[in-house]
C-alpha atoms as a PDB file:
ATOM      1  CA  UNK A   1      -6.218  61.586 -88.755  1.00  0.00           C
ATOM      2  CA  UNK A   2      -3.856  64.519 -89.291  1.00  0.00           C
ATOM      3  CA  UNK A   3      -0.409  63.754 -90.875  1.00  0.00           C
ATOM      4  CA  UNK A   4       2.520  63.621 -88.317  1.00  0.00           C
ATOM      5  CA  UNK A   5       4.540  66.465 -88.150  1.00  0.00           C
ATOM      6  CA  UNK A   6       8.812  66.093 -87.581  1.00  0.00           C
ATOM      7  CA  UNK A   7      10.284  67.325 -84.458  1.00  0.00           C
ATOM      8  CA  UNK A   8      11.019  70.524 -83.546  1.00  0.00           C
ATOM      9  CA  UNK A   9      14.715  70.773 -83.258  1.00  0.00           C
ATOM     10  CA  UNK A  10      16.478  72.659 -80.607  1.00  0.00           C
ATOM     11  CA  UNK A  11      16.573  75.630 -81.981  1.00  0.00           C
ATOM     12  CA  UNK A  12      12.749  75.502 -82.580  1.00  0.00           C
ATOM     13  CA  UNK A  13      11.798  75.053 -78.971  1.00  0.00           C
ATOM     14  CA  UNK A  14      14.568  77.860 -77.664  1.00  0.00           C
ATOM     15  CA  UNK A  15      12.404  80.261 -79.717  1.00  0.00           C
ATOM     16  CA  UNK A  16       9.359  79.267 -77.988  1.00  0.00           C
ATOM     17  CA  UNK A  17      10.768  81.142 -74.610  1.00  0.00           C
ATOM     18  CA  UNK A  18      10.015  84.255 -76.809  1.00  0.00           C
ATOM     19  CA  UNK A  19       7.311  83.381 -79.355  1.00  0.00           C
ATOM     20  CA  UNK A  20       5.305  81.606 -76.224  1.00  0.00           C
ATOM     21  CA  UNK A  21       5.557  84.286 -73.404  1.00  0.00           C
ATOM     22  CA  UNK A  22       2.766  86.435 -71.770  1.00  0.00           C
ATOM     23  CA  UNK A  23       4.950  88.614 -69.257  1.00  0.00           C
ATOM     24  CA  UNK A  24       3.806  92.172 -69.006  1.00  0.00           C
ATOM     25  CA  UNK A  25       0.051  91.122 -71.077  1.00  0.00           C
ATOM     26  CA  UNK A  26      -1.747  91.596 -68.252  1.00  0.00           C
ATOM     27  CA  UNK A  27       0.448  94.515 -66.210  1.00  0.00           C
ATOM     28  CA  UNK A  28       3.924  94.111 -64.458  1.00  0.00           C
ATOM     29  CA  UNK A  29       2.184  92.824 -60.920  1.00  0.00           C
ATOM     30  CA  UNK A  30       0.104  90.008 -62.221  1.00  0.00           C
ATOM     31  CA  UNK A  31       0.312  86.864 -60.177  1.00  0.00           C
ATOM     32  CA  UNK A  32      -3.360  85.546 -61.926  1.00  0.00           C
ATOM     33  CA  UNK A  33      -1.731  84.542 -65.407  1.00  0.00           C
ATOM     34  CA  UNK A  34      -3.940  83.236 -67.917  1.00  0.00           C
ATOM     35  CA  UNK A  35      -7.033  82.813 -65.502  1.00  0.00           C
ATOM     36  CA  UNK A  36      -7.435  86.392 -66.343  1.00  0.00           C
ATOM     37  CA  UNK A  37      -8.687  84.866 -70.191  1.00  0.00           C
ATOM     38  CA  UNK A  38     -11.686  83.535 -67.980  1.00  0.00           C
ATOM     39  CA  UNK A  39     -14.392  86.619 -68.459  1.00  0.00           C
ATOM     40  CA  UNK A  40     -18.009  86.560 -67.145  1.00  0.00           C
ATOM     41  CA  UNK A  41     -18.681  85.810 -70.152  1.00  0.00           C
ATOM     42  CA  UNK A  42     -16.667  82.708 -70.618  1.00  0.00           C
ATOM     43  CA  UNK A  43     -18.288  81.643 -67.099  1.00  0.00           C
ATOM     44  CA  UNK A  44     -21.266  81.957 -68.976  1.00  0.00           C
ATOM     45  CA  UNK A  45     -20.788  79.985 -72.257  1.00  0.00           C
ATOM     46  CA  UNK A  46     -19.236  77.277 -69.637  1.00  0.00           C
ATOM     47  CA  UNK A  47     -22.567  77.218 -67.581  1.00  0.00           C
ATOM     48  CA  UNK A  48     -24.606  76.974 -70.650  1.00  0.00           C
ATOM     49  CA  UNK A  49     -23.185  73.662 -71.282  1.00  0.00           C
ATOM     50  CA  UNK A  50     -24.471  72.446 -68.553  1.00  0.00           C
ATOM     51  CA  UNK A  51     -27.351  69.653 -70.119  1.00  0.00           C
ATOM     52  CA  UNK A  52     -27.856  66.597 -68.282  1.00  0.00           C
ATOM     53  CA  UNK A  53     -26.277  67.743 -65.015  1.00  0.00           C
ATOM     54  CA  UNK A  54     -23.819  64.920 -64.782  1.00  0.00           C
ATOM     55  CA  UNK A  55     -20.624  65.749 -62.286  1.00  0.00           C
ATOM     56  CA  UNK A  56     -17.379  63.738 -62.619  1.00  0.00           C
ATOM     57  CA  UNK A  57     -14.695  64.376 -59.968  1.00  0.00           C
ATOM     58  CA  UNK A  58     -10.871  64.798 -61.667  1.00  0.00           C
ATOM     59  CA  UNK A  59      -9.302  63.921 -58.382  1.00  0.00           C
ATOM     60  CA  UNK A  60      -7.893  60.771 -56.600  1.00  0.00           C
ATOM     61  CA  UNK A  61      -8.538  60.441 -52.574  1.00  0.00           C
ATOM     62  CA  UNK A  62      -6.126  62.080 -50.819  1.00  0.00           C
ATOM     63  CA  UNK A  63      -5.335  59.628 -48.257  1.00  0.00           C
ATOM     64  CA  UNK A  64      -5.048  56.353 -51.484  1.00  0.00           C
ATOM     65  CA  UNK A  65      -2.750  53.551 -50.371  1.00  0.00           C
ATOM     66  CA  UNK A  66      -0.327  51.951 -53.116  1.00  0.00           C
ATOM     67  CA  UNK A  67      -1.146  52.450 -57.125  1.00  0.00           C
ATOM     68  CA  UNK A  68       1.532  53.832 -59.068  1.00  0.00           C
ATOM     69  CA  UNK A  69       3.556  57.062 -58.201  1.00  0.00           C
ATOM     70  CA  UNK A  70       2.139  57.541 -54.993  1.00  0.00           C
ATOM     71  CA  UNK A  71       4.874  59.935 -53.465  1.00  0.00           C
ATOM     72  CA  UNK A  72       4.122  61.923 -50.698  1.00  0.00           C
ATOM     73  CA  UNK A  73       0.532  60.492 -49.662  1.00  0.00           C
ATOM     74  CA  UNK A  74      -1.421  62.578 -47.329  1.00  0.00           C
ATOM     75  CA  UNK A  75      -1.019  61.911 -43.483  1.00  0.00           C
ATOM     76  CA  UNK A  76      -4.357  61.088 -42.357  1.00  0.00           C
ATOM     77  CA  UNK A  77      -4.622  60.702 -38.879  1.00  0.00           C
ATOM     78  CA  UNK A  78      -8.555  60.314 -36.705  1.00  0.00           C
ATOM     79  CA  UNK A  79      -9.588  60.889 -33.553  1.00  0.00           C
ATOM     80  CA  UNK A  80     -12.451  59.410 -32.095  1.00  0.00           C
ATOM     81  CA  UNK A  81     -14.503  60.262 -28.333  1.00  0.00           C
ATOM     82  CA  UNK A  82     -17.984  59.407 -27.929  1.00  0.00           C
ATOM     83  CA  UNK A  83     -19.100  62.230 -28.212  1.00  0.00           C
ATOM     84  CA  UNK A  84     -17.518  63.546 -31.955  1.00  0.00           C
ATOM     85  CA  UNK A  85     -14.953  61.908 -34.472  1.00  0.00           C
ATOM     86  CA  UNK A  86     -12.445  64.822 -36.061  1.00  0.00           C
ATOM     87  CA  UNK A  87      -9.145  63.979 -38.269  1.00  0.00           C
ATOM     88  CA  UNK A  88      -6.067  65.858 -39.142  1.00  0.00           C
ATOM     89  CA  UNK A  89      -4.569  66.329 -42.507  1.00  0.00           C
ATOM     90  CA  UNK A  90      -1.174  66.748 -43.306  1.00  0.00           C
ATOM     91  CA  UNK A  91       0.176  67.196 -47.276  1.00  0.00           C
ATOM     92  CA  UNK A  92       3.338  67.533 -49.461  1.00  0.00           C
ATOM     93  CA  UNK A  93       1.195  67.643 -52.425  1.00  0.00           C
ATOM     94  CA  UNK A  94       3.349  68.664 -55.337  1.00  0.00           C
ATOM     95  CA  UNK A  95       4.873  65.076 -57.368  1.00  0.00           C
ATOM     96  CA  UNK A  96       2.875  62.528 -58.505  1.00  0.00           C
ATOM     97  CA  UNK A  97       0.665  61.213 -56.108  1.00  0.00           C
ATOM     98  CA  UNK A  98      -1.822  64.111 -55.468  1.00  0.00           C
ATOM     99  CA  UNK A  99      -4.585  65.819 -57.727  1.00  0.00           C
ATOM    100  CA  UNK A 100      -3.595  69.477 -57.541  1.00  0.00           C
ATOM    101  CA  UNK A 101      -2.931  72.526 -59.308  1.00  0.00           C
ATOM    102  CA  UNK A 102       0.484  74.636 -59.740  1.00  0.00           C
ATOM    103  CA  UNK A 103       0.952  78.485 -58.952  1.00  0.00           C
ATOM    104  CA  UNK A 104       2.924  80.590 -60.682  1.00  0.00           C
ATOM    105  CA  UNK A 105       5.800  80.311 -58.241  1.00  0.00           C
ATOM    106  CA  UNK A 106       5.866  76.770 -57.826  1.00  0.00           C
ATOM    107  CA  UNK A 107       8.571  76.984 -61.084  1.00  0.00           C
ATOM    108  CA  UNK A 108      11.782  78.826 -61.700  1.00  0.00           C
ATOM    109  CA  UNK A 109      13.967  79.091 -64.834  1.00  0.00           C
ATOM    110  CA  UNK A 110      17.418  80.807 -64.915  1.00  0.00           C
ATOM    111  CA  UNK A 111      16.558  82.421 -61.380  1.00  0.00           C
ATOM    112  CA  UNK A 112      13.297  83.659 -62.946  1.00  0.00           C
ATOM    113  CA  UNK A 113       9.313  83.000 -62.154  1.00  0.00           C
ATOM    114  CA  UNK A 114       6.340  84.245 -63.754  1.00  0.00           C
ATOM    115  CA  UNK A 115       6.503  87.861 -65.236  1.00  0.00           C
ATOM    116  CA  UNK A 116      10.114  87.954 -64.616  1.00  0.00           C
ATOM    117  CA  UNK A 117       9.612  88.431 -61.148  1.00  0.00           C
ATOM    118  CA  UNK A 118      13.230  87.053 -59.365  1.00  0.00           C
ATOM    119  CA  UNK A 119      12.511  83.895 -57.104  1.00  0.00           C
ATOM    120  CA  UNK A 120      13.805  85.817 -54.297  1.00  0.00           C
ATOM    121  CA  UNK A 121       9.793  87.004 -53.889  1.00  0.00           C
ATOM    122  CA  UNK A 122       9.289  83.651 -52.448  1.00  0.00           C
ATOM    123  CA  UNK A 123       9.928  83.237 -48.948  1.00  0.00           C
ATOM    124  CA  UNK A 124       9.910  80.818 -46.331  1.00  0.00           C
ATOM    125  CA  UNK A 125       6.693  82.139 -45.130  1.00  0.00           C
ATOM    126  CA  UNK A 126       5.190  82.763 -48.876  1.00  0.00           C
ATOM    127  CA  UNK A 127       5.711  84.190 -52.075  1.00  0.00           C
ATOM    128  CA  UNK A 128       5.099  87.605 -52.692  1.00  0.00           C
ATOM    129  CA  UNK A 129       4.176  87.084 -56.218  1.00  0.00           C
ATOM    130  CA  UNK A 130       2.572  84.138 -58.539  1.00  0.00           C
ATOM    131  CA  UNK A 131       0.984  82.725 -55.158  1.00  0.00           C
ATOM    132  CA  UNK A 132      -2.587  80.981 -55.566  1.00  0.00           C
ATOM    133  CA  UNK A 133      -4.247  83.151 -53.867  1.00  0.00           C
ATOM    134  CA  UNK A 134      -4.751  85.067 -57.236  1.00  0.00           C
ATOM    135  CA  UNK A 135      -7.521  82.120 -57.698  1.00  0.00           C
ATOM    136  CA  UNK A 136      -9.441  82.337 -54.751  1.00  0.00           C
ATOM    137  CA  UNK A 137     -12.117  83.547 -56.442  1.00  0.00           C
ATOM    138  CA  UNK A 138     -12.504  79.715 -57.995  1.00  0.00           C
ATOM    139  CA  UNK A 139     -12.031  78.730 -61.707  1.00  0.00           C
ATOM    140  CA  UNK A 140     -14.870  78.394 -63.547  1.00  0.00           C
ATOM    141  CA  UNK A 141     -14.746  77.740 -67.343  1.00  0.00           C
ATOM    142  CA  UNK A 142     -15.297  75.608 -70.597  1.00  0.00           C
ATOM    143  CA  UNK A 143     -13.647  72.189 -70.356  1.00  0.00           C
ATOM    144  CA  UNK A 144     -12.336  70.437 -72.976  1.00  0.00           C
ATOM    145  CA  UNK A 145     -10.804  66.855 -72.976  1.00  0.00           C
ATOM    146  CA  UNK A 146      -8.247  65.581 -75.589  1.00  0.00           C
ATOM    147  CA  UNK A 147      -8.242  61.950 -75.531  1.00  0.00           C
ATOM    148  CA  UNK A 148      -5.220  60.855 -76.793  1.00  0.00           C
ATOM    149  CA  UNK A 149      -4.952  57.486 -76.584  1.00  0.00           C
ATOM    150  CA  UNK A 150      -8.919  57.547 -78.840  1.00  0.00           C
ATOM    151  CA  UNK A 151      -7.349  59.159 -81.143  1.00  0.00           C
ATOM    152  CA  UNK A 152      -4.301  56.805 -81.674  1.00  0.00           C
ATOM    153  CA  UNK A 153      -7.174  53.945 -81.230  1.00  0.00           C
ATOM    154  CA  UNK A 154      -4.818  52.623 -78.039  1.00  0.00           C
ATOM    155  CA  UNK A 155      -4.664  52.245 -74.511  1.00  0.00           C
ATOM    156  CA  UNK A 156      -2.343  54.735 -73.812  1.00  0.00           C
ATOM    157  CA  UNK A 157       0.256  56.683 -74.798  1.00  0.00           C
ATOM    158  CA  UNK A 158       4.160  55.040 -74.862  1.00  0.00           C
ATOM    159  CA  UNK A 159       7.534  56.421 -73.845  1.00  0.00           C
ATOM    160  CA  UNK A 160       8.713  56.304 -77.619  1.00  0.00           C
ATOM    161  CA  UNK A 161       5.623  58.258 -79.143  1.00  0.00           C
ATOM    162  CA  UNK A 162       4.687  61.528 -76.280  1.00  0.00           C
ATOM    163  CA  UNK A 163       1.669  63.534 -77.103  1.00  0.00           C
ATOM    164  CA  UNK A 164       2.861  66.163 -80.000  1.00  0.00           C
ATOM    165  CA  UNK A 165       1.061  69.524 -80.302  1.00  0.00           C
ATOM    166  CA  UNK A 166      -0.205  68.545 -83.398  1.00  0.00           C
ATOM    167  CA  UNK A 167      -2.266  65.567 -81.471  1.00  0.00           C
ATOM    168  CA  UNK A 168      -3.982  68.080 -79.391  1.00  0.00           C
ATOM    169  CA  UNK A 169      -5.337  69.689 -82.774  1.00  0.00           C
ATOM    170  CA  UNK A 170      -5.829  66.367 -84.150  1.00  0.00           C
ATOM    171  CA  UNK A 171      -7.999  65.296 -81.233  1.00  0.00           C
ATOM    172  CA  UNK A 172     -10.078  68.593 -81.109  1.00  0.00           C
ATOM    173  CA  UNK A 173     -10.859  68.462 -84.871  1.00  0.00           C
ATOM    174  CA  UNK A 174     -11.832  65.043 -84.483  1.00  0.00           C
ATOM    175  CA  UNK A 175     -13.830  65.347 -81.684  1.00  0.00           C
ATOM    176  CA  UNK A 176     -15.621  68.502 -83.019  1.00  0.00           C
ATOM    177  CA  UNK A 177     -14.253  70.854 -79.774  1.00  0.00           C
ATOM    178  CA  UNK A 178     -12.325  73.537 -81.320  1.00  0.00           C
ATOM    179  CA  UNK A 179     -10.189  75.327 -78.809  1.00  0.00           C
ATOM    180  CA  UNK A 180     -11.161  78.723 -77.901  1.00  0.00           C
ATOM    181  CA  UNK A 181      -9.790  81.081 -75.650  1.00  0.00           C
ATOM    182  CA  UNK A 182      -9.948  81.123 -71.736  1.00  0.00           C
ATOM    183  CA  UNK A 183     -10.373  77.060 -72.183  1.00  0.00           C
ATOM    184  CA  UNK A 184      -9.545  74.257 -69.689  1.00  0.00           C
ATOM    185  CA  UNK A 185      -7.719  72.242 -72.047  1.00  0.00           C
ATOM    186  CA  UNK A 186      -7.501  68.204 -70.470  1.00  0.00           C
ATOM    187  CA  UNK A 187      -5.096  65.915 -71.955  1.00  0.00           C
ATOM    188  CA  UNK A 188      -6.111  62.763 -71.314  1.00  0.00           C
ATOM    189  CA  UNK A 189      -3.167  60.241 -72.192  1.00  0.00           C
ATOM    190  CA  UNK A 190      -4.158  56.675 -70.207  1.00  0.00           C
ATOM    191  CA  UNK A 191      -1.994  56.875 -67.259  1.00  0.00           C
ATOM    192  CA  UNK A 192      -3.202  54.055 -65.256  1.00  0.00           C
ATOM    193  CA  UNK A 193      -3.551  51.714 -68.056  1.00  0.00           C
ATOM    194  CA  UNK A 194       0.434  52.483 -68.697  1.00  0.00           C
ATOM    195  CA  UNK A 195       1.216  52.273 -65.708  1.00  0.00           C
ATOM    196  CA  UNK A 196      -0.349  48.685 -65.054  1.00  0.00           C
ATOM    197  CA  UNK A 197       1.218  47.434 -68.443  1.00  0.00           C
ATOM    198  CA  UNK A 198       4.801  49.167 -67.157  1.00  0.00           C
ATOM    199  CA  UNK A 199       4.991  48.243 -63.635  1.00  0.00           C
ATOM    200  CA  UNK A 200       8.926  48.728 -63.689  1.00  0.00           C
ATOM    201  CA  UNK A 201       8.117  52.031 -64.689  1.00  0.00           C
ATOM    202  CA  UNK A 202       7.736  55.277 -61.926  1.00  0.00           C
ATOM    203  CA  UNK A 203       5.639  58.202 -62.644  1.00  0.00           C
ATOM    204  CA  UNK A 204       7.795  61.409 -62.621  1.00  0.00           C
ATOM    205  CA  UNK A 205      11.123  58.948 -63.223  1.00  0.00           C
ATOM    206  CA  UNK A 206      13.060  59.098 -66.606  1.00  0.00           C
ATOM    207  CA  UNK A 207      11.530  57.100 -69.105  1.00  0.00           C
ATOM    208  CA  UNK A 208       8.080  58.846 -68.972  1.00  0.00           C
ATOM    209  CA  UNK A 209       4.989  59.325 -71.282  1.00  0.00           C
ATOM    210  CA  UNK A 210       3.609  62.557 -71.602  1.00  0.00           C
ATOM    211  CA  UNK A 211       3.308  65.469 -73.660  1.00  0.00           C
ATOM    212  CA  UNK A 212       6.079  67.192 -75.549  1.00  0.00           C
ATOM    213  CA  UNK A 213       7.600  70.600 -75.908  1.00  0.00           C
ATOM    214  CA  UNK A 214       5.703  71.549 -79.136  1.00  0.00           C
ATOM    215  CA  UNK A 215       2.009  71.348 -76.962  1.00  0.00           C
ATOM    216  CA  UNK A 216       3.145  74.737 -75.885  1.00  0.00           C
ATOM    217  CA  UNK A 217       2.849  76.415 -78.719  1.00  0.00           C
ATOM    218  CA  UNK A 218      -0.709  74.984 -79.571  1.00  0.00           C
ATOM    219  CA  UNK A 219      -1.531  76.236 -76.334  1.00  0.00           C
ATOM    220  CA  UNK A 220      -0.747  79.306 -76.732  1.00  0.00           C
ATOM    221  CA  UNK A 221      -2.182  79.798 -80.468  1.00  0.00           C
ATOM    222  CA  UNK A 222      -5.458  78.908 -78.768  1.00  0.00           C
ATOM    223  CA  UNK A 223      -4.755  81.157 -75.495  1.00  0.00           C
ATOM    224  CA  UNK A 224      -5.889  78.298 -73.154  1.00  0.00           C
ATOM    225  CA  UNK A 225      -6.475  79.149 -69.569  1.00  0.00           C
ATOM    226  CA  UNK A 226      -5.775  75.948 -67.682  1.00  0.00           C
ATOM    227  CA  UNK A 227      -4.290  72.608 -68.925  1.00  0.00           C
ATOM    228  CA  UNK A 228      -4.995  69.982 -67.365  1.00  0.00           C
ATOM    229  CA  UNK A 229      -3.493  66.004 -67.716  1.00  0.00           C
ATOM    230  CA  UNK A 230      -2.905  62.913 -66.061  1.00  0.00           C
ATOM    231  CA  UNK A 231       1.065  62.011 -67.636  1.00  0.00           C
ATOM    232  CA  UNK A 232       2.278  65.508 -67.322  1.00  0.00           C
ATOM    233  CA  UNK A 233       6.012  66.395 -69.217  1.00  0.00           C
ATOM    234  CA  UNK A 234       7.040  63.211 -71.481  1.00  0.00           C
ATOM    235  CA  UNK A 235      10.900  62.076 -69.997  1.00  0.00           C
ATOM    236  CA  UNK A 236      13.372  62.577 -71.714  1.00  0.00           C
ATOM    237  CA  UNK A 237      12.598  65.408 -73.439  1.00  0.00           C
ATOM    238  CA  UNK A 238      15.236  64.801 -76.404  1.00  0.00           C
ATOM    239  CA  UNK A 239      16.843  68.326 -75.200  1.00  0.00           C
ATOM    240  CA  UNK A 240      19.834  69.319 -73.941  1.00  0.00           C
ATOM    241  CA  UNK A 241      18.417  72.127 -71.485  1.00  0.00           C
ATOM    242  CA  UNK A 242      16.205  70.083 -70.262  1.00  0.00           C
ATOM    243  CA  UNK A 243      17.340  66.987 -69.948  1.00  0.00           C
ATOM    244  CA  UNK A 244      21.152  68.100 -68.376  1.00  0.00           C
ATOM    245  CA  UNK A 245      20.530  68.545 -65.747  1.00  0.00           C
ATOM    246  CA  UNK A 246      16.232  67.920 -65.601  1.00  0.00           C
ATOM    247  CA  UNK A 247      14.432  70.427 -65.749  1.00  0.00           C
ATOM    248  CA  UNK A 248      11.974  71.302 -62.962  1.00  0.00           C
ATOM    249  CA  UNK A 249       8.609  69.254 -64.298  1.00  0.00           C
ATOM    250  CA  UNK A 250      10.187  69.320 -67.215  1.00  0.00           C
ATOM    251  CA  UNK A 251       9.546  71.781 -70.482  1.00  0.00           C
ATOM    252  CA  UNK A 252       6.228  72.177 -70.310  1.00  0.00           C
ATOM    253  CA  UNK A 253       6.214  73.064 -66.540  1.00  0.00           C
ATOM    254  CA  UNK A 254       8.614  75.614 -67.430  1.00  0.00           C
ATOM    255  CA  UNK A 255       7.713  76.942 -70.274  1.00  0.00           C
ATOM    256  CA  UNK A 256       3.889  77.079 -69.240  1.00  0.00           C
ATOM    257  CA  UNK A 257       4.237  78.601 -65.675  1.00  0.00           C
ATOM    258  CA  UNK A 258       7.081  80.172 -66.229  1.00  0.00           C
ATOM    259  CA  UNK A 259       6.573  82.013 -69.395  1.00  0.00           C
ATOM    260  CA  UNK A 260       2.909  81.574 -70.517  1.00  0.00           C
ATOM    261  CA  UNK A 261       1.378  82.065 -67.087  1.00  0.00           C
ATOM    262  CA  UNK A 262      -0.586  78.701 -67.308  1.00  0.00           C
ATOM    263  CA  UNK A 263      -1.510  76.784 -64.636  1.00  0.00           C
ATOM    264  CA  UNK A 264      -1.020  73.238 -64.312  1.00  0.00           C
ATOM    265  CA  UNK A 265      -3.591  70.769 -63.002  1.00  0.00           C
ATOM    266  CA  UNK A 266      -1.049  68.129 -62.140  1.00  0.00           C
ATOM    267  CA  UNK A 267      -2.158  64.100 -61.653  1.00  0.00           C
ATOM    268  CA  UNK A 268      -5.654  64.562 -62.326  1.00  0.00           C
ATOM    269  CA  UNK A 269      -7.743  61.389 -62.558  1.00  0.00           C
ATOM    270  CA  UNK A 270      -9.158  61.217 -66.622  1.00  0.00           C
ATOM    271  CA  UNK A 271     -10.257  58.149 -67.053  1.00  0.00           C
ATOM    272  CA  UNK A 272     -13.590  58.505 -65.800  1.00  0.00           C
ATOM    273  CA  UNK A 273     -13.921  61.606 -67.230  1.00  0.00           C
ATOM    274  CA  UNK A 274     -12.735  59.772 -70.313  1.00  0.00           C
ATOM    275  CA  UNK A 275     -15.355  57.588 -70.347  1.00  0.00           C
ATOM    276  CA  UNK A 276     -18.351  60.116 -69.001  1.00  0.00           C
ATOM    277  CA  UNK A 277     -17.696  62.027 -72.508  1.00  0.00           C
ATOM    278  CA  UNK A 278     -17.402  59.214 -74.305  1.00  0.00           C
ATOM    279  CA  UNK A 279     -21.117  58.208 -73.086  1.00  0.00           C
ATOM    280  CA  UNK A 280     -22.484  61.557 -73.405  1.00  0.00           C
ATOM    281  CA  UNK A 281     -21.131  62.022 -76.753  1.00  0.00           C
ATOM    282  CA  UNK A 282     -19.553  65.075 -76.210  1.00  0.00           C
ATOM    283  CA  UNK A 283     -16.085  66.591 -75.072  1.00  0.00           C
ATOM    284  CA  UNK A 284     -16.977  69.767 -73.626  1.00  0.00           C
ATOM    285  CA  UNK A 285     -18.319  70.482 -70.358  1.00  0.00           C
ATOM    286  CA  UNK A 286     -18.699  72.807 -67.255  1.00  0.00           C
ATOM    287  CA  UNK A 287     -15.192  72.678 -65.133  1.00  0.00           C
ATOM    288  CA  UNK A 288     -15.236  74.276 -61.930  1.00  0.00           C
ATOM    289  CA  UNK A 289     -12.250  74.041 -59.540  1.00  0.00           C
ATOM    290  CA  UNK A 290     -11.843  76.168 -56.165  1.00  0.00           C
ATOM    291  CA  UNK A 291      -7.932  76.108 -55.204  1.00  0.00           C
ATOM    292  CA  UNK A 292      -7.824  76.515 -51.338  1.00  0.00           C
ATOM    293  CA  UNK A 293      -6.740  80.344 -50.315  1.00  0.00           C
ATOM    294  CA  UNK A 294      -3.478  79.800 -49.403  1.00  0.00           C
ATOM    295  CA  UNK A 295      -1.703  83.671 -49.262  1.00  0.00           C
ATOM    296  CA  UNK A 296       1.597  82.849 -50.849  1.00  0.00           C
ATOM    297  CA  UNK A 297       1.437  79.293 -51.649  1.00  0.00           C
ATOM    298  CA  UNK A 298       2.584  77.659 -54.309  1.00  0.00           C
ATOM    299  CA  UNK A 299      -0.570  75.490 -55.465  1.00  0.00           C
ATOM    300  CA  UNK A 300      -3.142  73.755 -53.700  1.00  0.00           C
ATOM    301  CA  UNK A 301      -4.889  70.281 -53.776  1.00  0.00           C
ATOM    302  CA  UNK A 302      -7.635  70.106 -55.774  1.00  0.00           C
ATOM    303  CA  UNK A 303     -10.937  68.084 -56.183  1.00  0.00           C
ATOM    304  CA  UNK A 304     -11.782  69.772 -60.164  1.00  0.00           C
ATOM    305  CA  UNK A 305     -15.474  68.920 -61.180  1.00  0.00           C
ATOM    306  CA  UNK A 306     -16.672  68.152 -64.709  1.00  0.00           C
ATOM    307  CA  UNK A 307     -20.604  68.821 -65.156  1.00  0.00           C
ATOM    308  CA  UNK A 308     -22.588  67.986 -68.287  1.00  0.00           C
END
């Protein structure tokens, strides 16, 4: 296993709001981010992976009842006649309940959003920038799951020891999936299994597991497209501008919609993936995931697919 690395002090993770940025890479109007790193021709090294044909669904049911951190369920109301049963769906689906994925103007920092645009673009009916409609094409690309807690030979991740960048390297070497770029990179970091050792504990709720500031950079060395993860920002972050008051998602929410352009698949559901790639005997894999075409919204719910 690689040798730990200290922690980046302050200082160290200020610089990443300049060493870490992609505003103005792809043109001054860009609301797509780092989606534009998916080509054809990553499409088509992801659909060449495609072996046995084996799908795994990321996602937890909308409409769950109880389990840990589940804020904001879906509404989920039916209607039956004899002739036809329909049902209505209503969703607050950013927090920790719901599989989705961020926009790029679901996050502000210092009354900025992606690109620099000024959070006055969104509006009450939509944002005019950084909306998810820039996806409604779907994402298609190579997927690539980090599990963290098989690396550390655990369960899961703890409060007192968050995912460090140098993990995610750690993991891919290990697991013979080197990052390349236009990637779905999934962080895998035992969520459920914390949670049902920490029932106290609240998903989203200072203490926290999750990853730490110094993923970013990693991230952006290997010009991922997508992360993906199931613990999101590790809380406290150990830093002042984050901590007082809390950052929005915390640094890596900022720092990775905000500045790098990266979307967020927020609360997805790993550890079946987890243990799919684990039988197959490989970490990389087809991901597909079609955000619903929202004009101006802010993210969407998502059901992301893993195929083999």
């Amino acid at each position: 296993m690689a040798t730990a690395q200290p922690l980046p002090s302050q200082d160290d993770v200020l610089k990443y709001f300049e060493t870490c940025t992609n505003w103005g890479r792809w043109g001054p109007d860009d609301s797509a981010g780092t989606v534009n790193l998916i080509t054809p021709d990553k499409r088509r090294e992801a659909a060449g992976l495609v072996k046995t044909g084996r799908a795994v669904s990321l996602s937890y049911p909308w409409n769950r009842v109880g389990g840990p951190g589940n804020w904001n369920p879906a509404q989920h109301f039916m209607r039956v006649t004899p002739e036809a049963s329909v049902d209505y769906l209503g969703i607050l689906y950013h927090g920790y309940a719901t599989t989705h994925i961020d926009a790029l103007c679901h996050i502000f920092w210092q009354g900025k959003m992606w690109n620099g645009k000024p959070i006055a673009d969104v509006t009450s009916i939509g944002a005019r920038s950084g909306g998810v409609e820039a996806w409604s094409n779907g994402i298609a690309t190579r997927g690539v799951l980090l599990d963290i807690p098989r690396l550390r030979g655990a369960s899961h991740v703890t409060v007192d020891s968050p995912v460090r960048g140098w993990e995610l390297e750690a993991a891919a070497g290990k697991q013979g999936t080197p990052l390349r770029p236009g990637d779905a990179v999934v962080v895998y970091s035992g969520r459920n299994s914390y949670y049902a050792a920490n029932p106290d504990h609240v998903p989203g709720m200072s203490p926290s597991p999750g990853l730490h500031a110094d993923c970013i950079p990693v991230l952006k060395k290997a010009d991922a497209a997508l992360l993906g993860w199931d613990m999101m920002d590790a809380r406290p972050s150990g830093y002042e501008m984050f901590d007082n008051p809390p950052a929005p998602g915390g640094p890596v929410h900022v720092l990775a919609i905000v500045y790098m352009g990266l979307p967020l698949l927020d609360n997805a559901l790993l550890e079946p993936l987890a243990e799919a790639c684990a039988e197959e005997g490989r970490w990389e894999f087809m991901l597909t995931l079609n955000p619903l075409h929202v004009r101006g919204g802010t993210g969407s719910p998502a059901n992301p697919i893993a195929i083999f």
